[in-house]
C-alpha atoms as a PDB file:
ATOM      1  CA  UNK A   1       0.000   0.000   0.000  1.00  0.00           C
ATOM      2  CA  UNK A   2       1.141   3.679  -0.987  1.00  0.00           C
ATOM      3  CA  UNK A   3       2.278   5.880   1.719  1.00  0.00           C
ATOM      4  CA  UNK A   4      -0.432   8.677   0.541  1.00  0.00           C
ATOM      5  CA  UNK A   5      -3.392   5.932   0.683  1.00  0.00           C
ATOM      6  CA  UNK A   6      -1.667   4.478   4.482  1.00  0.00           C
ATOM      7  CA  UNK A   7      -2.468   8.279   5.530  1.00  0.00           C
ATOM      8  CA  UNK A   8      -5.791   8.631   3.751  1.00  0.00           C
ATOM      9  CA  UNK A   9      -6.741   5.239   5.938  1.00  0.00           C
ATOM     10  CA  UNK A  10      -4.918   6.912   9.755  1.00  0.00           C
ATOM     11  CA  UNK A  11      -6.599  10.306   8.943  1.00  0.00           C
ATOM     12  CA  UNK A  12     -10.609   8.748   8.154  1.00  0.00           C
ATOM     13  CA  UNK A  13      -9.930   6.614  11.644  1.00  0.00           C
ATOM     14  CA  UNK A  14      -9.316   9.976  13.225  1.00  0.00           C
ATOM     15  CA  UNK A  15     -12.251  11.723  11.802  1.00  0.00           C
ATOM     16  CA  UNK A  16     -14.660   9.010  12.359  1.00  0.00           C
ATOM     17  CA  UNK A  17     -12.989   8.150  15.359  1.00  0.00           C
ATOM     18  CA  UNK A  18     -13.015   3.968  14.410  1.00  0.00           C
ATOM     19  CA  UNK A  19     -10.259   3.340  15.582  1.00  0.00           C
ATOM     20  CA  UNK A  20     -11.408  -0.949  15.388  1.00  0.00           C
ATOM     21  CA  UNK A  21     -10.920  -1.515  11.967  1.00  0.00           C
ATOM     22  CA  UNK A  22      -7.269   0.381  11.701  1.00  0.00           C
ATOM     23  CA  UNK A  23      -5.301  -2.756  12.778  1.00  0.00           C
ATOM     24  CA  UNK A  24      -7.332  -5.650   9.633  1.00  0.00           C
ATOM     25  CA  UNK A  25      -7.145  -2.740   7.382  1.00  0.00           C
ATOM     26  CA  UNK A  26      -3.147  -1.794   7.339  1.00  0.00           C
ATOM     27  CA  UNK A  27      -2.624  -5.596   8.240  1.00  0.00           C
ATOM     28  CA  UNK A  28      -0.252  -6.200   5.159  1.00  0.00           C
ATOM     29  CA  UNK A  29       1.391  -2.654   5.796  1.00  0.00           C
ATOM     30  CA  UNK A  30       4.987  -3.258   6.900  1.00  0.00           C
ATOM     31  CA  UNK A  31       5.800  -1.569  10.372  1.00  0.00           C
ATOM     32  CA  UNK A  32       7.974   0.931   8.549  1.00  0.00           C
ATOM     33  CA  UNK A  33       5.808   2.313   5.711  1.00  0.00           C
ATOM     34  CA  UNK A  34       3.288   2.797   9.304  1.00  0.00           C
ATOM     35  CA  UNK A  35       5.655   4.423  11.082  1.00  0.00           C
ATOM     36  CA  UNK A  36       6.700   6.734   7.735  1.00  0.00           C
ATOM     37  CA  UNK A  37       2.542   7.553   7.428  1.00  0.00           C
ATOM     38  CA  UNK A  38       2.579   8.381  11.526  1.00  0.00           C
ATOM     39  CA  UNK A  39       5.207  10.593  11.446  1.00  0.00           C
ATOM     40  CA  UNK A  40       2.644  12.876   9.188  1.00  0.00           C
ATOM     41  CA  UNK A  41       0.451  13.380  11.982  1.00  0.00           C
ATOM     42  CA  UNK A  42       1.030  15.478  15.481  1.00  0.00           C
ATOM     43  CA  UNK A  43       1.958  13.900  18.081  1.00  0.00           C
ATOM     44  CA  UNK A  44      -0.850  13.500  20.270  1.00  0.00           C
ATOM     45  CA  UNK A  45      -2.641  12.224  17.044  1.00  0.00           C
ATOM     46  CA  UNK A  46      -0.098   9.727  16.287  1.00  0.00           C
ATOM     47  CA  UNK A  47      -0.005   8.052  19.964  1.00  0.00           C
ATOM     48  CA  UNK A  48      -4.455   7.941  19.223  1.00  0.00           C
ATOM     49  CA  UNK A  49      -3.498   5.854  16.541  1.00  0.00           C
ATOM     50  CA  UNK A  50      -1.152   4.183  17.488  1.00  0.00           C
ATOM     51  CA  UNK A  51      -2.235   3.269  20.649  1.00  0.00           C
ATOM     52  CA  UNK A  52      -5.038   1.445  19.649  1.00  0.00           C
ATOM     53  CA  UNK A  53      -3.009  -1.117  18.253  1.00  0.00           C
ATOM     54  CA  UNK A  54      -1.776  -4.791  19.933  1.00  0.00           C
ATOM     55  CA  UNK A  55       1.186  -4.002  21.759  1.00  0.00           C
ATOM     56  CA  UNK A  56       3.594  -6.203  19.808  1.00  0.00           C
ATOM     57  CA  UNK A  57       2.587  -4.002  15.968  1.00  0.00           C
ATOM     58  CA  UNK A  58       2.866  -0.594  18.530  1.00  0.00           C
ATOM     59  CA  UNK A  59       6.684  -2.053  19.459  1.00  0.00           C
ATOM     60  CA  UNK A  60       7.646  -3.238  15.596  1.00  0.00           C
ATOM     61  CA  UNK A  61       6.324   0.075  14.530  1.00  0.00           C
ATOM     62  CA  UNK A  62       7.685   2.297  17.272  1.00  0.00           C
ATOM     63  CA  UNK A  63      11.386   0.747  16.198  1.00  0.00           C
ATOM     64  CA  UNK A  64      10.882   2.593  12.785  1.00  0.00           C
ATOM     65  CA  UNK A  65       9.935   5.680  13.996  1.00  0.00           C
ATOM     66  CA  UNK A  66      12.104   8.711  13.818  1.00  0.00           C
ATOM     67  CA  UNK A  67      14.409   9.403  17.116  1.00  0.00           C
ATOM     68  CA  UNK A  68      13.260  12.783  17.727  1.00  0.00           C
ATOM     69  CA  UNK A  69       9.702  10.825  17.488  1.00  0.00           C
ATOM     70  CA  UNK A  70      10.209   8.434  19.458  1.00  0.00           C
ATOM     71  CA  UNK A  71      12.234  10.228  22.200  1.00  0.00           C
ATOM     72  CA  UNK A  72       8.656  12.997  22.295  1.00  0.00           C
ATOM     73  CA  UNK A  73       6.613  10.256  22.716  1.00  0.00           C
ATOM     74  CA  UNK A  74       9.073   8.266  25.255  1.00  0.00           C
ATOM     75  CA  UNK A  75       7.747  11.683  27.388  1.00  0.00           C
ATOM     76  CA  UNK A  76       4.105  11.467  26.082  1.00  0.00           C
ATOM     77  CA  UNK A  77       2.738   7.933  27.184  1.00  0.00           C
ATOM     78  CA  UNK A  78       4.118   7.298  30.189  1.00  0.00           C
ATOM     79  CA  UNK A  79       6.667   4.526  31.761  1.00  0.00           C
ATOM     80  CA  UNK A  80       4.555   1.840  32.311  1.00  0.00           C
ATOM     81  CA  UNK A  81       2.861   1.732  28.643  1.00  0.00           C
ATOM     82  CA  UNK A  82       6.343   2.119  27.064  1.00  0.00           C
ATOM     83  CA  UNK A  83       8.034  -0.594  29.046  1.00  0.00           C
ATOM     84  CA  UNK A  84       5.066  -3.033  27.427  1.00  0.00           C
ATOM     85  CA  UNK A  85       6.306  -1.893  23.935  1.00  0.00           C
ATOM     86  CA  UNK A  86      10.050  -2.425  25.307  1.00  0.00           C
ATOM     87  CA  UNK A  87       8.941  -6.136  26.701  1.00  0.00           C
ATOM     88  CA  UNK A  88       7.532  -6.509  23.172  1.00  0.00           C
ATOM     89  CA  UNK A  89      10.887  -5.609  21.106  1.00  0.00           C
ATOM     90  CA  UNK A  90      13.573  -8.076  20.602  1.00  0.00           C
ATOM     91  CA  UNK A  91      16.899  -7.414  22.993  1.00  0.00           C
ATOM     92  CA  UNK A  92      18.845  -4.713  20.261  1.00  0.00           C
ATOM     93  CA  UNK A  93      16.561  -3.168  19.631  1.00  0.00           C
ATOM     94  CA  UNK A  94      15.531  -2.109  23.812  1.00  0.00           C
ATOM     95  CA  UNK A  95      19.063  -1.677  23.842  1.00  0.00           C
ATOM     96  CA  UNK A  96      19.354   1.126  20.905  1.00  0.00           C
ATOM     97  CA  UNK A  97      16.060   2.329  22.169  1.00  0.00           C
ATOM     98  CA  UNK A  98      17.043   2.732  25.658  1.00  0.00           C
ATOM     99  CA  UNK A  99      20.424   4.476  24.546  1.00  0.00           C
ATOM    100  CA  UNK A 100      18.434   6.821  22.256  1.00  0.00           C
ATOM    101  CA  UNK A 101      16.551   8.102  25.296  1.00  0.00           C
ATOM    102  CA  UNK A 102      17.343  11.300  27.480  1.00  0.00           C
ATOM    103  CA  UNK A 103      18.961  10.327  30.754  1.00  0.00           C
ATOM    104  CA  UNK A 104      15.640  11.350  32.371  1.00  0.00           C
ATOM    105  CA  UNK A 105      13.789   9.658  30.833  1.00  0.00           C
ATOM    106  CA  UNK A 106      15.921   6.556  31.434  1.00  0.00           C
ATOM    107  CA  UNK A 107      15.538   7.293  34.712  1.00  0.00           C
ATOM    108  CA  UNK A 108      11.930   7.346  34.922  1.00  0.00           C
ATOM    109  CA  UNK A 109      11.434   4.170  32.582  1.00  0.00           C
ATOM    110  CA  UNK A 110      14.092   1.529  33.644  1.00  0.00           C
ATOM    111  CA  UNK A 111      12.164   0.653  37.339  1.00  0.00           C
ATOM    112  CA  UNK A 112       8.819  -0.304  35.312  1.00  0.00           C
ATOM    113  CA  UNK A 113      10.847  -1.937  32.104  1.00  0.00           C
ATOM    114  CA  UNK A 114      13.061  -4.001  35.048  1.00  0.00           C
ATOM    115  CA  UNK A 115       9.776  -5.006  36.968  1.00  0.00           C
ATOM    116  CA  UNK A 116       7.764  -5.720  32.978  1.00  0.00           C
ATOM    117  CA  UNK A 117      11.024  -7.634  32.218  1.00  0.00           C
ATOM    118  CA  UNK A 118      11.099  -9.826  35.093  1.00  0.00           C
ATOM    119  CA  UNK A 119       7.659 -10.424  36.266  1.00  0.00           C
ATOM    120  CA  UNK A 120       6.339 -14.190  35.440  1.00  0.00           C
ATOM    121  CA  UNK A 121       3.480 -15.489  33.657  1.00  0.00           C
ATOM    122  CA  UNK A 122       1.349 -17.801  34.991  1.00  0.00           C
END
């Protein structure tokens, strides 16, 4: 799918506010043509999209986003919902994540990512 047509499908989902459908219909999008379309739309805008997606597609798509994007939205949705995308993304890339980060916000995110990376299932 074309990056213009990607953004025609995230902008109608925030007009109509139907958000449901957004993860069958960009299904066969690759996490990096997403993340390309997302980083058309502000920020708070981009985390309502995003953030209506399965945690595993928010963590393959957040690895494509831009730095400066990710780092702004490292601020904007909180430690405990950014660990679960961090428990979600393979070991290098937490690590470049995580090194990408201000030391703040390091800070602030590494007791919930060491409690998400450590707690059991059962």
């Amino acid at each position: 799918m074309k990056l213009p047509i990607i953004i025609d499908h995230l902008r109608n989902a925030l007009e109509t506010h139907q958000f449901g459908a957004l993860a069958k219909t960009l299904d066969d999008v690759h996490p990096a043509d997403f993340a390309s379309a997302l980083e058309h739309f502000i920020l708070s805008d981009l985390w309502l999209l995003m953030g209506t997606l399965p945690t595993a597609t928010q963590a393959k798509i957040f690895a494509y986003l831009s730095e400066e994007t990710q780092q702004q939205l490292a601020l904007q949705i909180g430690r405990k919902h950014l660990a679960s995308i961090f428990k979600q993304m393979s070991a290098d890339e937490r690590a470049d994540l995580f090194n990408r980060l201000q030391q703040e916000q390091r800070d602030v995110l590494l007791p919930a990512l060491f409690f998400m990376l450590n707690e059991k299932t059962y």
